[in-house]
PDB file of N, CA and C in Angstrom:
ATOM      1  N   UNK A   1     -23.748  27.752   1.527  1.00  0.00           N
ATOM      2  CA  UNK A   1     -22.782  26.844   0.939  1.00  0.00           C
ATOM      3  C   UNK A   1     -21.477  27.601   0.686  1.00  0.00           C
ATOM      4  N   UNK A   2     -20.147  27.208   1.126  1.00  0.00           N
ATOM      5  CA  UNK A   2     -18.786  27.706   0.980  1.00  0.00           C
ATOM      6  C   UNK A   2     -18.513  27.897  -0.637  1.00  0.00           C
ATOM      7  N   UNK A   3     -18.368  28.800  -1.437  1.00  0.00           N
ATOM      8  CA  UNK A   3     -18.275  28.906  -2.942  1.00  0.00           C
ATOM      9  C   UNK A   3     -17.127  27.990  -3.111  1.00  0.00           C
ATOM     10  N   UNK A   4     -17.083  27.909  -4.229  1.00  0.00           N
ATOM     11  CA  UNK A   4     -15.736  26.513  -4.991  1.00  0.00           C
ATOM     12  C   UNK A   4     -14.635  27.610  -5.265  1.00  0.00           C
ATOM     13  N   UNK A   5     -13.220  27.135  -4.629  1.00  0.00           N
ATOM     14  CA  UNK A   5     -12.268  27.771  -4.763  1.00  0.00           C
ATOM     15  C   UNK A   5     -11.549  27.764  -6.846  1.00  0.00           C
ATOM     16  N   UNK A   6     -10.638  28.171  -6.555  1.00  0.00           N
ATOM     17  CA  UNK A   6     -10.252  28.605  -7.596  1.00  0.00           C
ATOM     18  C   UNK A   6      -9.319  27.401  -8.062  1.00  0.00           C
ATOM     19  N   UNK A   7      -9.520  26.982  -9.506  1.00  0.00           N
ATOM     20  CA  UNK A   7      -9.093  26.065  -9.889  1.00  0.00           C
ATOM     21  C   UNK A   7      -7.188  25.748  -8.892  1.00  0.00           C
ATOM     22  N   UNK A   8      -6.719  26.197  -8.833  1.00  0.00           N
ATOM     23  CA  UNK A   8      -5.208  25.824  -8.397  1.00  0.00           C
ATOM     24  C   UNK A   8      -5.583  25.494  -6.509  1.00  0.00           C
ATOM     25  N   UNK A   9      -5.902  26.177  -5.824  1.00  0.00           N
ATOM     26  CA  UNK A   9      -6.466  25.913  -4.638  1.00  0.00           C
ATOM     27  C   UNK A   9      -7.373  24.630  -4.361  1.00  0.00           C
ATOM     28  N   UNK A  10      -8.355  24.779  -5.636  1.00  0.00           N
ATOM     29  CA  UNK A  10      -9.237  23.084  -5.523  1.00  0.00           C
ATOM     30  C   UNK A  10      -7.935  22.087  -5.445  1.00  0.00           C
ATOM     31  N   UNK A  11      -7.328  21.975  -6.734  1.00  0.00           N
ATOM     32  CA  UNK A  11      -6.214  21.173  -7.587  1.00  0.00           C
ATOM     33  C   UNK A  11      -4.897  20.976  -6.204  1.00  0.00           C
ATOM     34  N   UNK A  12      -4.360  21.941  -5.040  1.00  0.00           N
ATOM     35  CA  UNK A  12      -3.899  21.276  -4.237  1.00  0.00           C
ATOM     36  C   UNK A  12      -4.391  20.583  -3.115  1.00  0.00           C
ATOM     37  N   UNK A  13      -5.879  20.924  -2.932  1.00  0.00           N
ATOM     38  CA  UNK A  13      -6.502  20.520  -1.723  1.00  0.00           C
ATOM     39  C   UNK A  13      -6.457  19.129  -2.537  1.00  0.00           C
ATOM     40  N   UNK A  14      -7.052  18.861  -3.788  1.00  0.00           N
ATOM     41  CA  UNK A  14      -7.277  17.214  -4.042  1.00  0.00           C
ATOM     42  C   UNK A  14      -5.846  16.378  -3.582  1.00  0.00           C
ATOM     43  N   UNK A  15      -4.711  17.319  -4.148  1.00  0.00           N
ATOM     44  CA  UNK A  15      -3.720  16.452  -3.906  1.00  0.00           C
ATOM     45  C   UNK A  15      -3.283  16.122  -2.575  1.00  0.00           C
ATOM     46  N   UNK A  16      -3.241  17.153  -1.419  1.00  0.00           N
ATOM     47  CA  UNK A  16      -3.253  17.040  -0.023  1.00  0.00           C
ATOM     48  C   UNK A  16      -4.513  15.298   0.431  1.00  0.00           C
ATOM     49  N   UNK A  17      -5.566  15.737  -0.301  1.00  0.00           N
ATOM     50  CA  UNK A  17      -6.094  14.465   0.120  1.00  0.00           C
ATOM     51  C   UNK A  17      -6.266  13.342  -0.415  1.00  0.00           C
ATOM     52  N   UNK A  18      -5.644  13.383  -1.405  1.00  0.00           N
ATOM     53  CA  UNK A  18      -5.315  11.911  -2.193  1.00  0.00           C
ATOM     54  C   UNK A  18      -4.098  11.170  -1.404  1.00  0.00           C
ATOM     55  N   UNK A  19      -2.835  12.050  -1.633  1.00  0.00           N
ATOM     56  CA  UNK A  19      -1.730  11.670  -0.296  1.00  0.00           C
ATOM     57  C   UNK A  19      -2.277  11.078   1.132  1.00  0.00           C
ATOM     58  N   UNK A  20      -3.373  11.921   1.620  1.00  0.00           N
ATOM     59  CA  UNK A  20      -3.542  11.424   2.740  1.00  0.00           C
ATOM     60  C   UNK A  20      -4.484  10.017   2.565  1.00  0.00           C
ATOM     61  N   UNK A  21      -5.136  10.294   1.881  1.00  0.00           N
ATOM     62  CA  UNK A  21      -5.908   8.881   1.430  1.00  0.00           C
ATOM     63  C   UNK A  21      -4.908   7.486   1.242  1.00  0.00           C
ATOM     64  N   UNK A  22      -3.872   7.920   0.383  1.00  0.00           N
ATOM     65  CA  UNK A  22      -2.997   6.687  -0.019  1.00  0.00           C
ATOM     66  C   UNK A  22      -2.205   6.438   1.464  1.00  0.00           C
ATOM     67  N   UNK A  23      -1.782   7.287   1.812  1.00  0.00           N
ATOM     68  CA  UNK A  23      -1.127   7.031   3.560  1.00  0.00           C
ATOM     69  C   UNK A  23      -2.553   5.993   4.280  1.00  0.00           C
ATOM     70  N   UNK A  24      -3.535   6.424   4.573  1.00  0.00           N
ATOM     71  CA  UNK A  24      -4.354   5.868   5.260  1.00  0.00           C
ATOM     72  C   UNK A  24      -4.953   4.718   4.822  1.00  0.00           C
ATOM     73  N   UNK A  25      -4.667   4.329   3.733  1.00  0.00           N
ATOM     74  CA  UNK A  25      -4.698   3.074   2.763  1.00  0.00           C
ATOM     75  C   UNK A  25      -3.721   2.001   3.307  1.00  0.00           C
ATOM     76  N   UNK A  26      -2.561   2.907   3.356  1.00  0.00           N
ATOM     77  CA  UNK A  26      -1.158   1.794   3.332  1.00  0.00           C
ATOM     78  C   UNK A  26      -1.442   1.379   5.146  1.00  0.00           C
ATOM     79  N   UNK A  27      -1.504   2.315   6.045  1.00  0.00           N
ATOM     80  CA  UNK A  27      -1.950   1.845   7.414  1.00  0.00           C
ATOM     81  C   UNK A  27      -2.949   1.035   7.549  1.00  0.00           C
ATOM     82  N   UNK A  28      -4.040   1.050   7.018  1.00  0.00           N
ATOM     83  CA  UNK A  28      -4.816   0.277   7.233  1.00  0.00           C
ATOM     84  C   UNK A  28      -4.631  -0.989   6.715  1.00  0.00           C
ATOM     85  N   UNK A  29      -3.854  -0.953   5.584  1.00  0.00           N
ATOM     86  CA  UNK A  29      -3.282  -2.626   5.194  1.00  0.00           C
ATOM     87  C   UNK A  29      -2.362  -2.773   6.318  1.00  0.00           C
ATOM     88  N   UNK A  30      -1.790  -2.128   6.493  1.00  0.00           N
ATOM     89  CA  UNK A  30      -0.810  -3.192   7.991  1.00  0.00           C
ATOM     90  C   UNK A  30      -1.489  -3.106   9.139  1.00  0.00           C
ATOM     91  N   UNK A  31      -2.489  -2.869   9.313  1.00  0.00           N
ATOM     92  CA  UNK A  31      -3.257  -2.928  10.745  1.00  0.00           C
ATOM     93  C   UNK A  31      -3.938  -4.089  10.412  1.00  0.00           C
ATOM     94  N   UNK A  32      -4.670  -4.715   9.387  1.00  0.00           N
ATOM     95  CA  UNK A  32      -5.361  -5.704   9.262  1.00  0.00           C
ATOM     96  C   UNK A  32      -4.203  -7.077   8.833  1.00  0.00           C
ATOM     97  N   UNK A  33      -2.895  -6.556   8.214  1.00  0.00           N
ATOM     98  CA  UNK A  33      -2.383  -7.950   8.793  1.00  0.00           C
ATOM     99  C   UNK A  33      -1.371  -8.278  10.079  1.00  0.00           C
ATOM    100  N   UNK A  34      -1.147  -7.277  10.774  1.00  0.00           N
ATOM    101  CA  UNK A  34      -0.715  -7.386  12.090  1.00  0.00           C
ATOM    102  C   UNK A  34      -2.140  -7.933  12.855  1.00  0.00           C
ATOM    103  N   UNK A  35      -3.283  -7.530  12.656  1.00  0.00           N
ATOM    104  CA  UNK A  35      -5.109  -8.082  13.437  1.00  0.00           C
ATOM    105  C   UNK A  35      -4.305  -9.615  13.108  1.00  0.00           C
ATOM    106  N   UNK A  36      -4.032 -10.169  12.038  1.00  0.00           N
ATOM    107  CA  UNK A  36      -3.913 -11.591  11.557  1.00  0.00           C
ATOM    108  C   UNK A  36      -2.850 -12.058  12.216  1.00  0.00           C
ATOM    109  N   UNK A  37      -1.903 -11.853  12.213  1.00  0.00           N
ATOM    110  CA  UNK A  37      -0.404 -12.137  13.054  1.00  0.00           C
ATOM    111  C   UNK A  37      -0.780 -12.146  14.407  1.00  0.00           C
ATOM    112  N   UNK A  38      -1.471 -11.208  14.871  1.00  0.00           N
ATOM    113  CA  UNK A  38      -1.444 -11.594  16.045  1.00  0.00           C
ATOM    114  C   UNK A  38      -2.754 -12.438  17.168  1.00  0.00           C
ATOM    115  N   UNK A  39      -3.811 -12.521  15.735  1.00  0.00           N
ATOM    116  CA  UNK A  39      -4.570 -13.641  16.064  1.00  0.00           C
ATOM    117  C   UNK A  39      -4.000 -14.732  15.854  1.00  0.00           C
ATOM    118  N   UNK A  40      -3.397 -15.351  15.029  1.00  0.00           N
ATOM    119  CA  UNK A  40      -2.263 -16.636  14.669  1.00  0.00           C
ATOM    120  C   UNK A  40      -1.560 -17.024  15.936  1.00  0.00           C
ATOM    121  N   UNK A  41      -0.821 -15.647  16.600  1.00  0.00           N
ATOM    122  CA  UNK A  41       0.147 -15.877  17.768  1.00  0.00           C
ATOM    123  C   UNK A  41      -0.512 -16.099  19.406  1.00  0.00           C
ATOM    124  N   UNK A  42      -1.950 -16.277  19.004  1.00  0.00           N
ATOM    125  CA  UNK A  42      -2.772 -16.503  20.305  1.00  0.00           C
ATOM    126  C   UNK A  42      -3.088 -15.742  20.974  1.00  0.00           C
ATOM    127  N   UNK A  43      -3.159 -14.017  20.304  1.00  0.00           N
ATOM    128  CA  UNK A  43      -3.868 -12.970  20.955  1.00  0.00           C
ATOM    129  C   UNK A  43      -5.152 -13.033  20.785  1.00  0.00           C
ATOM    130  N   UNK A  44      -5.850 -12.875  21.884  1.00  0.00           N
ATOM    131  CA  UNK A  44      -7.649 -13.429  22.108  1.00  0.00           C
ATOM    132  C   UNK A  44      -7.988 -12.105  21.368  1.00  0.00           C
ATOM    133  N   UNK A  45      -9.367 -12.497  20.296  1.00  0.00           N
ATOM    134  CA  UNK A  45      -9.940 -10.857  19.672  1.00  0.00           C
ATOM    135  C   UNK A  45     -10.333  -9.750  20.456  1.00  0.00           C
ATOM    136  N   UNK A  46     -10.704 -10.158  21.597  1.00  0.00           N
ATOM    137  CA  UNK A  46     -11.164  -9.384  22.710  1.00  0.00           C
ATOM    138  C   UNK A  46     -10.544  -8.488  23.213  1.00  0.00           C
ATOM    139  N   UNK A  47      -8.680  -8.825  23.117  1.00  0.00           N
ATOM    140  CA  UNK A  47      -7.849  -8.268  23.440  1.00  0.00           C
ATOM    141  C   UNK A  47      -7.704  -7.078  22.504  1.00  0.00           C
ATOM    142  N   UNK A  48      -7.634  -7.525  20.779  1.00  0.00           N
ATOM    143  CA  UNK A  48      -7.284  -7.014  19.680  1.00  0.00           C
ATOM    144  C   UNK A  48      -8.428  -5.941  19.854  1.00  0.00           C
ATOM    145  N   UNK A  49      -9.196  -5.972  20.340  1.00  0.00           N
ATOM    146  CA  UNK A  49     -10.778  -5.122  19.872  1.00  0.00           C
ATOM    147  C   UNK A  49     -10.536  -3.828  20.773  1.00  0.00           C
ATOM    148  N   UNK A  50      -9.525  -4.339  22.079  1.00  0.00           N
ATOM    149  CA  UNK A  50      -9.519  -3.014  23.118  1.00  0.00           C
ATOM    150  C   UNK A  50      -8.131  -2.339  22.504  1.00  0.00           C
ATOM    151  N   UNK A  51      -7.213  -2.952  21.405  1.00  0.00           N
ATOM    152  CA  UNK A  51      -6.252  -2.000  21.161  1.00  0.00           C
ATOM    153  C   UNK A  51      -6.263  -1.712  19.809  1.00  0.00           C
ATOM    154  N   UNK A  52      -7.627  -1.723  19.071  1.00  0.00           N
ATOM    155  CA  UNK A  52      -7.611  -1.577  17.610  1.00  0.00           C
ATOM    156  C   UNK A  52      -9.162  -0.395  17.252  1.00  0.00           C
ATOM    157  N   UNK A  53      -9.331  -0.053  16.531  1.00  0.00           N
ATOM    158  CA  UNK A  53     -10.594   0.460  15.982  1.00  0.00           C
ATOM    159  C   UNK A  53     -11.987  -0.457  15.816  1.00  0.00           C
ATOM    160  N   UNK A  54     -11.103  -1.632  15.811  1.00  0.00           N
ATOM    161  CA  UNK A  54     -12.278  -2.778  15.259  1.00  0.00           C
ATOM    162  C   UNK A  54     -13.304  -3.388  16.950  1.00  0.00           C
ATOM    163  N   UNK A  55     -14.381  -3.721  16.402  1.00  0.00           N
ATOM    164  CA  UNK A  55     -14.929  -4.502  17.455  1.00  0.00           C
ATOM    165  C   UNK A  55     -14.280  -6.260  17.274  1.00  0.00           C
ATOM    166  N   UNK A  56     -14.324  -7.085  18.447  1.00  0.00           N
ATOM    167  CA  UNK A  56     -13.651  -8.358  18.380  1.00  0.00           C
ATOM    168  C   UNK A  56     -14.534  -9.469  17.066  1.00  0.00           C
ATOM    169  N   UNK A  57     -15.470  -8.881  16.502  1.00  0.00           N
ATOM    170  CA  UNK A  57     -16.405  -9.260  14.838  1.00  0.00           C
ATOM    171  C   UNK A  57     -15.478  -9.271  13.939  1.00  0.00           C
ATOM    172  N   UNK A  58     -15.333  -7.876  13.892  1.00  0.00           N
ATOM    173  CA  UNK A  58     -14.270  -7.202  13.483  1.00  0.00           C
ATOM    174  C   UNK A  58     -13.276  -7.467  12.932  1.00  0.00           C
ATOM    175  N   UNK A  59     -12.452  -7.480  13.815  1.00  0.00           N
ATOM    176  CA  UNK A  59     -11.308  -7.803  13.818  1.00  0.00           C
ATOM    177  C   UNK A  59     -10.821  -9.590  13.891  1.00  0.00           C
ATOM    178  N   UNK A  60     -12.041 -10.267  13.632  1.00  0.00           N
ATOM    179  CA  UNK A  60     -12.169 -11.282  13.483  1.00  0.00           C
ATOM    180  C   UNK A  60     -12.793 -11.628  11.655  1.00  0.00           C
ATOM    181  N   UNK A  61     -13.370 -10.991  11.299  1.00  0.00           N
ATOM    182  CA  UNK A  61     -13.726 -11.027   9.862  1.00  0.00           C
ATOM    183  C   UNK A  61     -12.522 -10.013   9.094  1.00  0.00           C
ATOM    184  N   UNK A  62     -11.618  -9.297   9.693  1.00  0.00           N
ATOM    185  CA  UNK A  62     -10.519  -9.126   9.096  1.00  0.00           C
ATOM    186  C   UNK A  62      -9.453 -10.043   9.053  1.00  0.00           C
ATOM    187  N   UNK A  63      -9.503 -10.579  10.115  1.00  0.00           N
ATOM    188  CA  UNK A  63      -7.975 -11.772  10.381  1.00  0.00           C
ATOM    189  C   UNK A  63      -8.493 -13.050   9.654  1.00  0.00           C
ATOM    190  N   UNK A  64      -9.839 -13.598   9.216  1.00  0.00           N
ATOM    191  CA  UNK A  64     -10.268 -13.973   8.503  1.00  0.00           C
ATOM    192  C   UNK A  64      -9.726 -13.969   6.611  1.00  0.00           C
ATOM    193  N   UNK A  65      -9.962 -12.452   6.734  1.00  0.00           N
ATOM    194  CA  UNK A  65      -9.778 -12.394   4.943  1.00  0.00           C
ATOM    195  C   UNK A  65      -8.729 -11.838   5.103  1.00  0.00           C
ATOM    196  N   UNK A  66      -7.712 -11.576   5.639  1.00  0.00           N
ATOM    197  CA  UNK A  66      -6.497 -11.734   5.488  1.00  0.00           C
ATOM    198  C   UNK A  66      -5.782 -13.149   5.356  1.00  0.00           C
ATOM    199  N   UNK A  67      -5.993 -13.825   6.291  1.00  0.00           N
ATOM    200  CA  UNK A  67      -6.039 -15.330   6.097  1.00  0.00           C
ATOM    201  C   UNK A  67      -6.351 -16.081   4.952  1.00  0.00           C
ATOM    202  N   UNK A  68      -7.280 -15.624   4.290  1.00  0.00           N
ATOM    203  CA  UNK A  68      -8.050 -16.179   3.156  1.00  0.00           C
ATOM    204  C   UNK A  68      -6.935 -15.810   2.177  1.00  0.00           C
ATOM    205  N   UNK A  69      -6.390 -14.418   2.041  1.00  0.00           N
ATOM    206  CA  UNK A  69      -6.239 -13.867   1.090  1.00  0.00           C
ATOM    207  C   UNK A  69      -4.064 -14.217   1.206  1.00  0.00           C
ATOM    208  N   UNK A  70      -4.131 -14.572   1.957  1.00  0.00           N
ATOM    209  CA  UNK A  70      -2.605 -15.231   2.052  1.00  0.00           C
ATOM    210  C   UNK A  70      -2.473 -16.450   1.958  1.00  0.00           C
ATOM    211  N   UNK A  71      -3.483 -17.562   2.002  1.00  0.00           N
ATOM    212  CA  UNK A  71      -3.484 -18.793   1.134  1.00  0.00           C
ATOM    213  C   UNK A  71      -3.892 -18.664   0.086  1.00  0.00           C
ATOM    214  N   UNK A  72      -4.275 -17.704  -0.436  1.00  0.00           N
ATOM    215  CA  UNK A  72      -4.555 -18.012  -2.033  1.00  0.00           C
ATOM    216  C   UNK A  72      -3.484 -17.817  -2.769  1.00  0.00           C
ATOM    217  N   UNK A  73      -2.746 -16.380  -1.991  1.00  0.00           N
ATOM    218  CA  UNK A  73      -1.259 -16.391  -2.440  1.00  0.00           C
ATOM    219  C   UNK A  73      -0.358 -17.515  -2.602  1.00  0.00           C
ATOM    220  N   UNK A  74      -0.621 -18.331  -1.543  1.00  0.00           N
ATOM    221  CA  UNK A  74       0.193 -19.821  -1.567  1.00  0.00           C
ATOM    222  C   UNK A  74      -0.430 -20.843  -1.900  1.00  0.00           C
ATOM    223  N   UNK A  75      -1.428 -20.452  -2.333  1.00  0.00           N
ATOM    224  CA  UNK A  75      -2.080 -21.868  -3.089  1.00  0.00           C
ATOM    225  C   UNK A  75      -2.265 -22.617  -1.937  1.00  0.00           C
ATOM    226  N   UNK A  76      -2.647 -22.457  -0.943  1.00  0.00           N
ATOM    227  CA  UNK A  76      -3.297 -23.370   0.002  1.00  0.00           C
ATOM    228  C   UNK A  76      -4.958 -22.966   0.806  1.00  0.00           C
ATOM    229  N   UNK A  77      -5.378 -24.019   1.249  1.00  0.00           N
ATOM    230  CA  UNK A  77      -6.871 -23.271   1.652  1.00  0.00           C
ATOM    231  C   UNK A  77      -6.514 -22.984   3.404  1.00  0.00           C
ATOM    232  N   UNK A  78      -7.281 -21.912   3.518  1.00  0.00           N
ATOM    233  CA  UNK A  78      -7.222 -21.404   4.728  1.00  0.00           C
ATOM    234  C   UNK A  78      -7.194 -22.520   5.880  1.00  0.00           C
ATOM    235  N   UNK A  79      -8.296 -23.532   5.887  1.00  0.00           N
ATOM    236  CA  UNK A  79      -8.232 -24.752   6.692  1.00  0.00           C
ATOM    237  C   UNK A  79      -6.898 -25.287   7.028  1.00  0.00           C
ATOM    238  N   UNK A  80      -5.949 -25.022   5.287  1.00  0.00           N
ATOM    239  CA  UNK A  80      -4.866 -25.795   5.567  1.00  0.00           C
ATOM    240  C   UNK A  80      -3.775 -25.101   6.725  1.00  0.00           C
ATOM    241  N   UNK A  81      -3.873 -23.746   6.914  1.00  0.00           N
ATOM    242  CA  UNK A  81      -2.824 -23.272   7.552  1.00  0.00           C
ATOM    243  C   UNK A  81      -2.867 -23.882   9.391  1.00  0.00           C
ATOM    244  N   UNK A  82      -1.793 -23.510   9.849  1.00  0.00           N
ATOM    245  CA  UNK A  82      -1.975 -23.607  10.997  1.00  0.00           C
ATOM    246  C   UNK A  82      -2.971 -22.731  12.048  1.00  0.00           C
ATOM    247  N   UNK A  83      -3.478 -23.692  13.146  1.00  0.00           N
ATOM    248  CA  UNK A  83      -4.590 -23.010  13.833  1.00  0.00           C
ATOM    249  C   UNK A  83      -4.598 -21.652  14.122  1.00  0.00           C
ATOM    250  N   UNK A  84      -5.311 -20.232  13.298  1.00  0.00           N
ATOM    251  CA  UNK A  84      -5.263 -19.508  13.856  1.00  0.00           C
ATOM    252  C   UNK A  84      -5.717 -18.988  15.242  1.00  0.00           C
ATOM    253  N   UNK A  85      -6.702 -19.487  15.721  1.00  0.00           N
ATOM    254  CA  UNK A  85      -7.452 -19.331  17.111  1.00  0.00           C
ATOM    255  C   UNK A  85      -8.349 -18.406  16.981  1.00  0.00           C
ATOM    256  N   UNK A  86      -9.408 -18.835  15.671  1.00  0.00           N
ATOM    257  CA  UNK A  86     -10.686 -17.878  14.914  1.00  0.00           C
ATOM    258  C   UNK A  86     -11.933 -18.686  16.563  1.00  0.00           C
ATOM    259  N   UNK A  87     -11.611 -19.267  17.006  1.00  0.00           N
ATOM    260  CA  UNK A  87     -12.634 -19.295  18.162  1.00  0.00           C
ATOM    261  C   UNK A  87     -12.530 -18.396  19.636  1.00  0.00           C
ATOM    262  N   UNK A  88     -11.421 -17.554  19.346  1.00  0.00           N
ATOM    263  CA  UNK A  88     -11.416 -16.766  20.610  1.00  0.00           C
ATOM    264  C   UNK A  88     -12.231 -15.034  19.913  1.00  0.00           C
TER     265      UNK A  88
END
């Protein structure tokens, strides 16, 4: 087992990866609502699945609760928005 560094060495490695954590936080929120935008705009998931991390499930149960989660913002139900094209 690698021994535990010394308190100031631990104390910047956390911060190196908290930063990177919050970066990879903020990307991954705009990757899942660009998945939504561009299921809305009639990109087939199939498509989304060969240029994303996600499988076309995936990236279909994300464009989903993104969806969900932007009519609640507007006080409308997901049904109500316009057709996203959750059948491709």
């Amino acid at each position: 087992m690698t021994p535990r560094p010394d308190p100031q060495t631990e104390a910047a490695w956390l911060r190196k990866l908290e930063r990177a954590t919050s970066a990879h936080e903020r990307a991954r929120a705009t990757l899942e609502e660009l998945i939504a935008d561009a299921r809305a705009a009639g990109v087939p998931l199939m498509t989304v699945a060969k240029h994303t991390p996600y499988s076309r499930e995936w990236a279909r149960k994300i464009a989903d609760k993104i969806d969900a989660e932007r009519a609640a913002r507007h006080g409308t139900s997901p049904a109500a928005q316009p057709d996203s094209g959750s059948s491709t």
